[in-house]
Protein backbone atom coordinates (compact mmCIF):
# COMPACT_ATOMS: atom_id res chain seq x y z
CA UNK A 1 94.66 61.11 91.62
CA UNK A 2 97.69 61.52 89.16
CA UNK A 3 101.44 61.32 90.07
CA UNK A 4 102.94 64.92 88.78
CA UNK A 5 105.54 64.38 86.51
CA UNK A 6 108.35 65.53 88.18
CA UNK A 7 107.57 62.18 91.17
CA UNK A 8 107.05 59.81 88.59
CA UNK A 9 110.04 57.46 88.34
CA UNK A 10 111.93 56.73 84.93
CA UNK A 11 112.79 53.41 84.11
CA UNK A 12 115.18 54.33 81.43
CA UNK A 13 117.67 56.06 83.76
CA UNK A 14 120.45 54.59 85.63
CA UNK A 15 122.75 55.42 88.43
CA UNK A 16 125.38 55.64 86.01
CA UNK A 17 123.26 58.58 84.39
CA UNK A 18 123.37 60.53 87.31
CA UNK A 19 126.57 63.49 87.51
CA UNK A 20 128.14 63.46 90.25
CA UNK A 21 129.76 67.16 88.85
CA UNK A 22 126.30 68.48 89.04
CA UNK A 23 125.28 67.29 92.34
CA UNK A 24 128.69 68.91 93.65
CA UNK A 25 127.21 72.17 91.97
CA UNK A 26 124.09 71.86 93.13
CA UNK A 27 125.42 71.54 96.65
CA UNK A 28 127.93 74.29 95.91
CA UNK A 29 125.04 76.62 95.17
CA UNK A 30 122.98 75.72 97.90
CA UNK A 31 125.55 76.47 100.06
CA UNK A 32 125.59 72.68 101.33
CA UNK A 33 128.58 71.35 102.73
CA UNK A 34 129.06 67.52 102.71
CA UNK A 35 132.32 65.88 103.08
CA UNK A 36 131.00 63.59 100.49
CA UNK A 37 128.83 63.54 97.58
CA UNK A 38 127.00 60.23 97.89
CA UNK A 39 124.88 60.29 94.42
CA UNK A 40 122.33 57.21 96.68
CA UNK A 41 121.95 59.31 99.66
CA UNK A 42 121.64 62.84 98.27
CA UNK A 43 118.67 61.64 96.35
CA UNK A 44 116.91 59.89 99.10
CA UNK A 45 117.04 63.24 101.13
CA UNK A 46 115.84 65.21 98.26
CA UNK A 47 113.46 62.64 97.80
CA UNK A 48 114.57 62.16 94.02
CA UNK A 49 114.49 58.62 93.83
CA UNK A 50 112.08 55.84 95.60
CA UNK A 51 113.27 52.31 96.28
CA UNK A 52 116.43 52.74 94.75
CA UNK A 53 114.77 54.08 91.74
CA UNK A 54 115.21 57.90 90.12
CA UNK A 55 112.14 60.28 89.60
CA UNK A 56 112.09 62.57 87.00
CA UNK A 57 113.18 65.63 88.81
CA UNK A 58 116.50 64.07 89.36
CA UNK A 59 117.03 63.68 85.80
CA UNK A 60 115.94 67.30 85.01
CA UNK A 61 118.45 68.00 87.86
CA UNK A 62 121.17 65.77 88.23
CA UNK A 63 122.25 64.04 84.45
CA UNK A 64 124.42 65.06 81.97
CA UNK A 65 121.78 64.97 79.66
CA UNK A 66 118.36 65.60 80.60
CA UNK A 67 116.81 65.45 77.03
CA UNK A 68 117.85 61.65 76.50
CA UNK A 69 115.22 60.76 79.13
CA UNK A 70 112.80 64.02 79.07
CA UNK A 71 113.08 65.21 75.51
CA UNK A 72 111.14 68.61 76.34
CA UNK A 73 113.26 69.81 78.91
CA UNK A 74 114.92 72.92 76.78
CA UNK A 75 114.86 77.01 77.27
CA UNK A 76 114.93 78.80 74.76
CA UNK A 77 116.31 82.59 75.34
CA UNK A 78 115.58 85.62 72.77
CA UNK A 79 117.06 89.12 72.04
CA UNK A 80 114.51 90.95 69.80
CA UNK A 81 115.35 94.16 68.77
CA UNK A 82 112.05 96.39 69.49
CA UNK A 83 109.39 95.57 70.76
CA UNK A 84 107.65 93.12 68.40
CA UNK A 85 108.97 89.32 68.12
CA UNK A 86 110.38 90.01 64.86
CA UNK A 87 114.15 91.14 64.72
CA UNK A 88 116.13 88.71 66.42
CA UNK A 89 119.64 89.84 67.12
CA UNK A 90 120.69 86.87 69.80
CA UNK A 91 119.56 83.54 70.38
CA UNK A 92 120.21 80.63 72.34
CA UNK A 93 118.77 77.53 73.35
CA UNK A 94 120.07 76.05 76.22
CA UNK A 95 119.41 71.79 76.49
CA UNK A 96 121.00 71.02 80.05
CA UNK A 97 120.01 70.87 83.78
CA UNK A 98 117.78 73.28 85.31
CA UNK A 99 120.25 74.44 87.46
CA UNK A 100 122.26 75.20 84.48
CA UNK A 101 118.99 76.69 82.33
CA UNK A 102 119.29 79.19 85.10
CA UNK A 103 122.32 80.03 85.53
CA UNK A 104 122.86 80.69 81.33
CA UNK A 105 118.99 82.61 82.01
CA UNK A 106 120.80 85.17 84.15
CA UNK A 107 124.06 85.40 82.35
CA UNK A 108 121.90 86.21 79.07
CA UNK A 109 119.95 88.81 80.73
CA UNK A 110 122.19 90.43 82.18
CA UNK A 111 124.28 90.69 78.55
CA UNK A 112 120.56 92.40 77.30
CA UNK A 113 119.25 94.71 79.92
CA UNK A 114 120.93 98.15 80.21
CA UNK A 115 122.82 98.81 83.06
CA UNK A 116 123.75 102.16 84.75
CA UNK A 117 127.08 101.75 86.73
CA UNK A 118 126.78 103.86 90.52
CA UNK A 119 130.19 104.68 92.19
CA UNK A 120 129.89 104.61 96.06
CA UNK A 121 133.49 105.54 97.78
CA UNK A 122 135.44 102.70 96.32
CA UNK A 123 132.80 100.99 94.99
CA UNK A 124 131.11 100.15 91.80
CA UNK A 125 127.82 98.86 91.65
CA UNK A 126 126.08 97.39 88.49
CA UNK A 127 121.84 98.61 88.07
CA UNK A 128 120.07 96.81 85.45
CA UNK A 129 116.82 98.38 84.56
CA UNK A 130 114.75 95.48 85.75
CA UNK A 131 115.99 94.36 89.27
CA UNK A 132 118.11 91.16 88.78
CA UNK A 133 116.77 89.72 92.04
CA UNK A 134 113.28 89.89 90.56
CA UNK A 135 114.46 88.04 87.16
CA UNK A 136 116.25 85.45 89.13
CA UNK A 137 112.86 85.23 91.17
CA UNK A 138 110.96 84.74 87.66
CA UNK A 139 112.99 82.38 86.00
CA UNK A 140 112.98 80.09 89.10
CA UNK A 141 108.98 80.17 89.62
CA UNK A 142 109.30 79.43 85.63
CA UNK A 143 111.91 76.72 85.99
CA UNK A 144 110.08 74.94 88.60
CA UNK A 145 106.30 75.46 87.52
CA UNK A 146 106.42 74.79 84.52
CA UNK A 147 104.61 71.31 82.94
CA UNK A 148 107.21 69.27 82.22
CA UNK A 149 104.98 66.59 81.10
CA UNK A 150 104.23 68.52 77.89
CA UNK A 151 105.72 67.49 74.77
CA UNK A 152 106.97 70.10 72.18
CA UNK A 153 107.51 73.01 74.83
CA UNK A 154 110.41 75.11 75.76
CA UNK A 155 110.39 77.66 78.85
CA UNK A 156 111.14 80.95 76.67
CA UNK A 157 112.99 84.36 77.93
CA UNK A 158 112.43 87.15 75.82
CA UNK A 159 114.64 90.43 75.72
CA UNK A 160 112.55 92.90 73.92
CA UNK A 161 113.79 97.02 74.28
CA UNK A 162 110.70 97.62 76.68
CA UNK A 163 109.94 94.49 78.55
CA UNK A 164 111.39 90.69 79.44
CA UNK A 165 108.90 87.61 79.10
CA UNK A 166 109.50 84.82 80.71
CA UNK A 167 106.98 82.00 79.99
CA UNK A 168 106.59 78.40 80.88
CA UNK A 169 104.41 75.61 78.90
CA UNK A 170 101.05 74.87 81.12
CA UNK A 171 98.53 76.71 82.50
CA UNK A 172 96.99 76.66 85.97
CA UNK A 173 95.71 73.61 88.00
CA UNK A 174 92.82 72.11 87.65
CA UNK A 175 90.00 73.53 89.53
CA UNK A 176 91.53 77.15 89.00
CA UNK A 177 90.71 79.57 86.85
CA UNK A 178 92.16 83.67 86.00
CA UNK A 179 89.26 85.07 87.47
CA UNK A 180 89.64 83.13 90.75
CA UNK A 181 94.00 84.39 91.15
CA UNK A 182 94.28 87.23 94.59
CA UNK A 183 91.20 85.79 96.30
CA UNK A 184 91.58 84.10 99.53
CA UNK A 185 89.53 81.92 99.08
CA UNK A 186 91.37 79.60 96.63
């Protein structure tokens, strides 16, 4: 049985590696309150590091740059203009943490989808024509799904004028195939 990547631990990285700015953000958006950010002790209760030693998930999470240690850690977000992947009118590639991949996911979205403003009484209230709750929903499964043990890859976001794609490098486990998905018997 095979270690996924994200538990295997990475030699090359240090403690010194680790950003102590991006656990605070991490926290932040969690909505975890700790007096103090203790980079040792915030990984052990994650269970990001073993014996003192940082898996791979808490470089993909926690350092200031991921792709020194995990080279294929990039997303890669598209504005086409149609609906064929031919026009590109905005592009950006985005080489950090996950937690900032999907924060810079949601910003770019947003700045693609049209939006119809409601007023309610006093108060204005944005609609995108894809539910932002479901995107955010996507690009997490995508985030955290995807195979980050495959070299060459990017997680992509597409913007096209009838339809967002959000893919991730892999495929399913082992043992599973298409035909088998919505039966309980998996």
């Amino acid at each position: 049985f095979s270690i996924p990547f994200e538990e295997r631990i990475n030699d090359e990285v240090t403690w010194k590696d680790i950003s102590k700015t991006k656990i605070k953000a991490f926290l932040k958006e969690a909505k975890i309150h700790i007096a103090r950010a203790v980079p040792h002790q915030i990984f052990e209760s994650l269970k990001l590091s073993k014996d003192d030693k940082i898996k791979n998930a808490g470089i993909l999470f926690f350092t200031n740059d991921p792709r020194k240690f995990i080279l294929h850690t990039q997303m890669t977000l598209v504005a086409f203009k149609g609906t064929e992947r031919i026009h590109i009118y905005d592009k950006l590639d985005v080489q950090d943490d996950l937690l900032t991949q999907f924060n810079e996911a949601i910003i770019f979205l947003k700045k693609h989808l049209n939006v119809r403003i409601e007023i309610k009484n006093a108060n204005r209230e944005n609609i995108y024509e894809i539910p932002i709750d479901a995107l955010r929903e996507a690009v997490a499964n995508a985030l955290m799904r995807r195979d980050y043990s495959m070299r060459g890859t990017s997680l992509m976001v597409e913007v096209h004028d009838d339809r967002v794609n959000i893919s991730n490098p892999g495929g399913l486990p082992e043992g599973l195939d298409v035909n088998s998905l919505g039966r309980e018997e998996i």
